[in-house]
Protein backbone atom coordinates (compact mmCIF):
# COMPACT_ATOMS: atom_id res chain seq x y z
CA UNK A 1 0.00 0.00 0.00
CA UNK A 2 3.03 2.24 0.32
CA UNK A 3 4.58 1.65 -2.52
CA UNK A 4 0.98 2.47 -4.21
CA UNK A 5 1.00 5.49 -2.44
CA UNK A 6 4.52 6.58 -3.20
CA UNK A 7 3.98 5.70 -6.85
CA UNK A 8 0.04 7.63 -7.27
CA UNK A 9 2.39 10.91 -5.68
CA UNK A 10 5.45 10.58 -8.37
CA UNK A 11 2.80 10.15 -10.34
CA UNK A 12 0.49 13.53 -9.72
CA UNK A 13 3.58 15.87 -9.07
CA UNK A 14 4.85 14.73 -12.70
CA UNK A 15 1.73 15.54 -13.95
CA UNK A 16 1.72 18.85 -12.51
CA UNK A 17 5.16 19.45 -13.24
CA UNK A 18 4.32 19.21 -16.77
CA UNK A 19 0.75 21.13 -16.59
CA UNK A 20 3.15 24.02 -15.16
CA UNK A 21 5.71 23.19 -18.42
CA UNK A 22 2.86 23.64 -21.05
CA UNK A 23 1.89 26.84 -19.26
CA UNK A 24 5.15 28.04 -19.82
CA UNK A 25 4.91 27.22 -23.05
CA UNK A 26 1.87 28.55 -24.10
CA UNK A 27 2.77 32.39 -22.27
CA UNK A 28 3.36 34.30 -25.56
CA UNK A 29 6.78 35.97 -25.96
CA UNK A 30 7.19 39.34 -25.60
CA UNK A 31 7.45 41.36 -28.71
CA UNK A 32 10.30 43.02 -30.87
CA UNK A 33 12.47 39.72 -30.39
CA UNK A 34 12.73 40.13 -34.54
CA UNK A 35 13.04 43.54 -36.40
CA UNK A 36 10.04 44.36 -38.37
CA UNK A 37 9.98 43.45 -41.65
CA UNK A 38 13.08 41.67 -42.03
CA UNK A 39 14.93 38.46 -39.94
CA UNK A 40 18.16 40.51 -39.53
CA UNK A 41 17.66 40.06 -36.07
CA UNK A 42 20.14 37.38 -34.71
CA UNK A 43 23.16 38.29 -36.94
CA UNK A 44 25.47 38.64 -33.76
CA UNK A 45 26.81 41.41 -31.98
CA UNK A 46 28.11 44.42 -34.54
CA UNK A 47 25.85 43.13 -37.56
CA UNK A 48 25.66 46.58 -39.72
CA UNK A 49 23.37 46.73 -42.88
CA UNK A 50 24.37 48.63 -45.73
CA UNK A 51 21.36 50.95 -45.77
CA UNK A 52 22.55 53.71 -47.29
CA UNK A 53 24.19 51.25 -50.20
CA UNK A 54 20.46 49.87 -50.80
CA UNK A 55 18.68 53.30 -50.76
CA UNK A 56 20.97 54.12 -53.89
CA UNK A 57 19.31 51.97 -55.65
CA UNK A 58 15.99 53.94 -56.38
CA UNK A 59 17.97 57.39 -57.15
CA UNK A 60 18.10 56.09 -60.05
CA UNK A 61 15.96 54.66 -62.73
CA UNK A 62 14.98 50.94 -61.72
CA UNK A 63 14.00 48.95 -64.90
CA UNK A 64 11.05 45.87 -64.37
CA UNK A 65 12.12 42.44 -65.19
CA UNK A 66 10.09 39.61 -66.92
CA UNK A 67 6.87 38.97 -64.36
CA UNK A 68 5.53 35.38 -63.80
CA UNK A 69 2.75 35.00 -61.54
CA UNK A 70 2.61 32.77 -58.63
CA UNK A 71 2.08 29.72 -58.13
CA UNK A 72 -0.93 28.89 -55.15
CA UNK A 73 1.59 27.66 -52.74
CA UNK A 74 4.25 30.82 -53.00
CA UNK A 75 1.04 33.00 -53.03
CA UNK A 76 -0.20 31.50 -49.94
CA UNK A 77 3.59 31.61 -48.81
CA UNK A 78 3.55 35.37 -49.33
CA UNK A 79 0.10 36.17 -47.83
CA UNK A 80 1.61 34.21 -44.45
CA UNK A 81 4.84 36.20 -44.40
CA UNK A 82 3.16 39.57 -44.65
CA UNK A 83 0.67 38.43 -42.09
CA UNK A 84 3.81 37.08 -39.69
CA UNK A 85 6.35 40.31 -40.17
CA UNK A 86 3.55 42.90 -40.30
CA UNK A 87 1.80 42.87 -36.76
CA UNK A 88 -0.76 45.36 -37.97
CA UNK A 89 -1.33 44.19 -41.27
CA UNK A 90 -4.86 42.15 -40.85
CA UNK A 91 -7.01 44.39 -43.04
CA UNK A 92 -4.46 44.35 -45.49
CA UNK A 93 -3.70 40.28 -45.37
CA UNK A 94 -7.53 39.53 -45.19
CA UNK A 95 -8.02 41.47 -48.58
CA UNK A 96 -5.40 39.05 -50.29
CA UNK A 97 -6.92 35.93 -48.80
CA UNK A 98 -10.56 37.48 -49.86
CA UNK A 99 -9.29 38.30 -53.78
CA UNK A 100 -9.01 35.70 -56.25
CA UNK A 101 -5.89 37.41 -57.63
CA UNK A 102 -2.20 36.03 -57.03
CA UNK A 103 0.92 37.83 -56.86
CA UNK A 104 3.42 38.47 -59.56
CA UNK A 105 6.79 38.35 -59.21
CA UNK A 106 9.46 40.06 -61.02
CA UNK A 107 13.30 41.70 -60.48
CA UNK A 108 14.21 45.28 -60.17
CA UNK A 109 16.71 45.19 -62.08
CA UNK A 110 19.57 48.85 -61.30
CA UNK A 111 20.63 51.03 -63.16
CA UNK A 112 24.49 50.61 -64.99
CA UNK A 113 25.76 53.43 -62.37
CA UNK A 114 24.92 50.98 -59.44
CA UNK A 115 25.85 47.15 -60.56
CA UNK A 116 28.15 47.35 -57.14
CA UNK A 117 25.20 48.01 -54.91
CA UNK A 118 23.48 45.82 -56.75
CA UNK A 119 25.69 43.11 -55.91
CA UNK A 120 25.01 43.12 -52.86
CA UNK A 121 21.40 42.94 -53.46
CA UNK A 122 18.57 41.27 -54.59
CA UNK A 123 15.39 43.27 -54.87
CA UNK A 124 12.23 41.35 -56.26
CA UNK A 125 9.32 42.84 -56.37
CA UNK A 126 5.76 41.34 -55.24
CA UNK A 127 3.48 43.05 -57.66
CA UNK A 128 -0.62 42.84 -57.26
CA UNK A 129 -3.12 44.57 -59.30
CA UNK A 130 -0.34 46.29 -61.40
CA UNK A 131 1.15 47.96 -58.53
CA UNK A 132 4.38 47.11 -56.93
CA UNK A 133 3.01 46.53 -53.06
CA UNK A 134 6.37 44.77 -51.84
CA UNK A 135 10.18 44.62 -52.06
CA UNK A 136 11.52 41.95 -50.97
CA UNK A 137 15.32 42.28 -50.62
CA UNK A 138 17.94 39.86 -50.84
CA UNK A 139 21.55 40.64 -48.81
CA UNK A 140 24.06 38.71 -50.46
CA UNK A 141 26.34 37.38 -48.57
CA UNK A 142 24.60 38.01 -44.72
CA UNK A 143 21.73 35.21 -45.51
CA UNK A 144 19.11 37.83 -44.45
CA UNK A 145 16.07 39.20 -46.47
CA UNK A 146 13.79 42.46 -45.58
CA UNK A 147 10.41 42.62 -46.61
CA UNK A 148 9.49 45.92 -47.63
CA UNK A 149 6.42 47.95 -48.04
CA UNK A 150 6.43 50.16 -50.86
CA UNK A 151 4.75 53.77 -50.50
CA UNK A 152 1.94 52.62 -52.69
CA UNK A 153 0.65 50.20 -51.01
CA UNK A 154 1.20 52.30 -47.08
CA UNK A 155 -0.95 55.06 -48.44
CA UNK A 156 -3.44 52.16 -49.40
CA UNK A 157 -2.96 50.35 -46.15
CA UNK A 158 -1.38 53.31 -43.63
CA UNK A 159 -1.56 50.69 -40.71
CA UNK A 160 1.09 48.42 -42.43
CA UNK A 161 3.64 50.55 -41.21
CA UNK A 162 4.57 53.05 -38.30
CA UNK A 163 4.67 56.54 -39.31
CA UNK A 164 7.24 59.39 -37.54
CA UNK A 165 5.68 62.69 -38.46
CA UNK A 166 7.90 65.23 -39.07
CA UNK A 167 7.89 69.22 -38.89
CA UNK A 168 6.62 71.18 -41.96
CA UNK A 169 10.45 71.85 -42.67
CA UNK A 170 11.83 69.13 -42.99
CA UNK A 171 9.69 67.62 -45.73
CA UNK A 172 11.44 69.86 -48.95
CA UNK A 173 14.70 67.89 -47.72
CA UNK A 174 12.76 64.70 -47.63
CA UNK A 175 11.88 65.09 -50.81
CA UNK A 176 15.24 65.53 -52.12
CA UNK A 177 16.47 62.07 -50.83
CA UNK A 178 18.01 63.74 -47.33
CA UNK A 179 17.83 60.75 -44.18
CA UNK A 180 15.42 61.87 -41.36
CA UNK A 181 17.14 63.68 -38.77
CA UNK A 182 16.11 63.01 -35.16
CA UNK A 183 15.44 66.73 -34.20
CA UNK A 184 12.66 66.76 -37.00
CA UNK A 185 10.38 63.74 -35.25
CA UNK A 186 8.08 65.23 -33.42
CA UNK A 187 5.57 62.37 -32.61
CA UNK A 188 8.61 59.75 -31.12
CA UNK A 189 7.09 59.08 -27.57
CA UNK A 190 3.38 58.46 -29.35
CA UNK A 191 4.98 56.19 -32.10
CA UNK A 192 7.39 54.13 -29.66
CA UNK A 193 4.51 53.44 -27.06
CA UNK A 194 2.31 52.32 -29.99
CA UNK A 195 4.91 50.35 -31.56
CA UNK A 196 7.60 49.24 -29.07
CA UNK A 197 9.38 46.50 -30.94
CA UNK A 198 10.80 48.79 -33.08
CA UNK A 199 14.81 47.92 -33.88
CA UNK A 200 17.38 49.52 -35.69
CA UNK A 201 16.25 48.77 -39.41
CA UNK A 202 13.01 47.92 -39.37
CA UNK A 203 10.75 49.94 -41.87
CA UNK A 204 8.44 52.42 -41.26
CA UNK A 205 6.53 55.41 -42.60
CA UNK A 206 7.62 59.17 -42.91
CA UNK A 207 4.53 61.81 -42.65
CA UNK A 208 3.60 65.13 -41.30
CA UNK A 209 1.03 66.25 -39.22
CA UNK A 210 -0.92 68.32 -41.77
CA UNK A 211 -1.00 65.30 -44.53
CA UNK A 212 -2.97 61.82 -43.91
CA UNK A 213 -0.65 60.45 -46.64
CA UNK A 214 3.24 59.05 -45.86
CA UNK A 215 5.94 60.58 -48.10
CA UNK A 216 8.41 58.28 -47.65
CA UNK A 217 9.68 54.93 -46.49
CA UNK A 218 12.65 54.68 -44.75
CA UNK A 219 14.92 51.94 -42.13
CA UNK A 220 15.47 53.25 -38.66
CA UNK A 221 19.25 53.28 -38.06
CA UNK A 222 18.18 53.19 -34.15
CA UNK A 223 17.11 51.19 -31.95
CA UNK A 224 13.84 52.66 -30.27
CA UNK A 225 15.66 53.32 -26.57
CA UNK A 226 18.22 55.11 -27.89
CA UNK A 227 15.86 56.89 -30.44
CA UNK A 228 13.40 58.11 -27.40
CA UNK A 229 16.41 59.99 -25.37
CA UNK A 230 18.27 61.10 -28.78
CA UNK A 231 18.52 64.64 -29.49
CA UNK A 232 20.69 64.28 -32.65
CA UNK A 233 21.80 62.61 -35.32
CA UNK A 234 20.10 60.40 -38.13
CA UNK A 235 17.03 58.87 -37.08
CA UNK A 236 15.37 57.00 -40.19
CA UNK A 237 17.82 56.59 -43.48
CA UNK A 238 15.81 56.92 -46.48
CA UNK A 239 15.00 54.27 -49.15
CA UNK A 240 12.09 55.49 -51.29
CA UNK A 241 10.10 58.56 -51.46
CA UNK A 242 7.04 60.61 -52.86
CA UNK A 243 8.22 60.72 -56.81
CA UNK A 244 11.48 58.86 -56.92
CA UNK A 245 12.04 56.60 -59.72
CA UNK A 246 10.60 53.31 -57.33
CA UNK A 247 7.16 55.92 -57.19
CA UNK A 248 7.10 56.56 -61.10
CA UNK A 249 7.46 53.19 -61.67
CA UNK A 250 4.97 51.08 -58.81
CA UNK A 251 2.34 51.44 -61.07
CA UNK A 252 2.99 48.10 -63.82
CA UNK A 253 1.14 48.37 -67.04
C-alpha cells in the first residue's frame, strides 16, 4: 500500500510538473524579439546593414524584369509572411486571402551606375493589381532578407507601417532624398509606445502632421531606446520617397 501510495504521488507531481511546463509554453513571448519586416535580427553582436548602399538603388531609374505569376503555394507563402512580419497588417492580409488574384513576381533590375550596390542585393518585387506593393530584398552574402512595403501600397494600407511625423520643414529635404534627422520627429514618444518592438532597421513610414498620406519609407538606423532619449543625429535613413524613380514606376502596365 506504500509503494501504491509513493507511486500515485510521483505520479500527480509529474503531472503537474508538466501542466506548469505547457503553461510556460503557451505564455506568448514578448514582442520586438525580430526587427520588423526583415529576420536581420540574430546576426550577432556588430551586424551593420548597408542601408545607405540599398537606398541608392531607387535614385536612379529601376527597370522591371520579366513577371511570372505565382504559383498557389508561393502566393499562400507570401500572404503568411506579410501576415507574420507585419503585426498590424490584418485588413491588409484579409483582402489578399478574400481576392481571387495572385501575386506576380518580377526583379528590379539597377541602373548601370549601381551594378556594385546591386551586388550586394537582390530586390524582387511582389506586384498585385499592377502595382508594386512589396520589395523583398535579398543581402548577399549576410543570408538575411527584408520585406518591404512600398509607399503605394502604405498610403493604401497606412496601418502596415509606423509613421514618424515630421515638422513642416523638414519635408522639402525629404523630398530631395536627405535621411530623417532626429530633431525633426516630433511624434517619437506616441509612435514608440504604440509600436515598441521597433529595432534599428526595421521599416516604417515618414509623414507630417498636416497630410494623412506618408511621403516616404525609410529603415530606422536606431534602436527605439536610444531613439526616445536622442537629441541628434540620423534617425530614419531613407530608401524610397514621394516621386522617386521606385514611385514613377509602382504602377505596372
Amino acid at each position: 500500500m506504500r509503494n501504491q501510495a509513493n507511486f500515485r504521488g510521483l505520479w500527480v507531481g509529474l503531472l503537474v510538473w508538466g501542466i506548469v511546463l505547457v503553461l510556460c509554453g503557451l505564455e506568448p513571448k514578448p514582442e520586438g524579439r525580430r526587427v520588423l519586416g526583415s529576420d536581420v535580427e540574430g546576426r550577432g553582436k556588430g551586424f551593420e546593414l548597408d542601408i545607405a548602399g540599398l537606398s541608392r538603388l531607387f535614385r536612379n531609374n529601376v527597370k522591371i524584369g520579366s513577371r511570372s505569376e505565382a504559383r498557389s503555394s508561393l502566393h499562400k507563402s507570401m500572404i503568411e509572411t506579410i501576415n507574420s512580419t507585419f503585426p498590424h497588417a490584418s485588413g491588409l492580409v484579409n483582402y489578399l486571402k478574400s481576392n481571387k488574384m495572385k501575386f506576380q513576381v518580377a526583379d528590379a533590375i539597377a541602373h548601370k551606375t549601381q551594378n556594385d550596390t546591386a551586388k550586394r542585393y537582390k530586390v524582387n518585387l511582389w506586384i498585385y493589381d499592377k502595382e508594386i506593393y512589396f520589395l523583398h530584398v535579398h543581402v548577399m552574402g549576410k543570408k538575411c532578407k527584408i520585406l518591404i512595403p512600398s509607399l503605394k501600397l502604405v498610403h493604401k494600407w497606412p496601418n502596415v507601417l509606423p509613421e514618424f511625423k515630421l515638422d513642416q520643414e523638414a519635408i522639402k529635404f525629404i523630398l530631395r532624398g536627405a535621411d530623417v534627422m532626429r530633431p525633426g520627429i516630433i511624434n517619437v514618444q506616441e509612435c514608440l509606445s504604440k509600436f515598441p518592438f521597433l529595432k534599428k532597421y526595421s521599416p516604417v513610414a515618414v509623414g507630417c502632421k498636416k497630410n494623412p498620406y506618408a511621403f516616404a519609407v525609410g529603415f530606422l538606423q536606431q534602436d527605439a531606446e536610444t531613439l526616445r532619449s536622442a537629441k541628434k543625429g540620423v534617425a530614419i535613413t531613407n530608401l524610397h520617397y514621394l516621386d522617386d524613380f521606385l514611385w514613377r514606376g509602382s504602377t505596372v502596365p
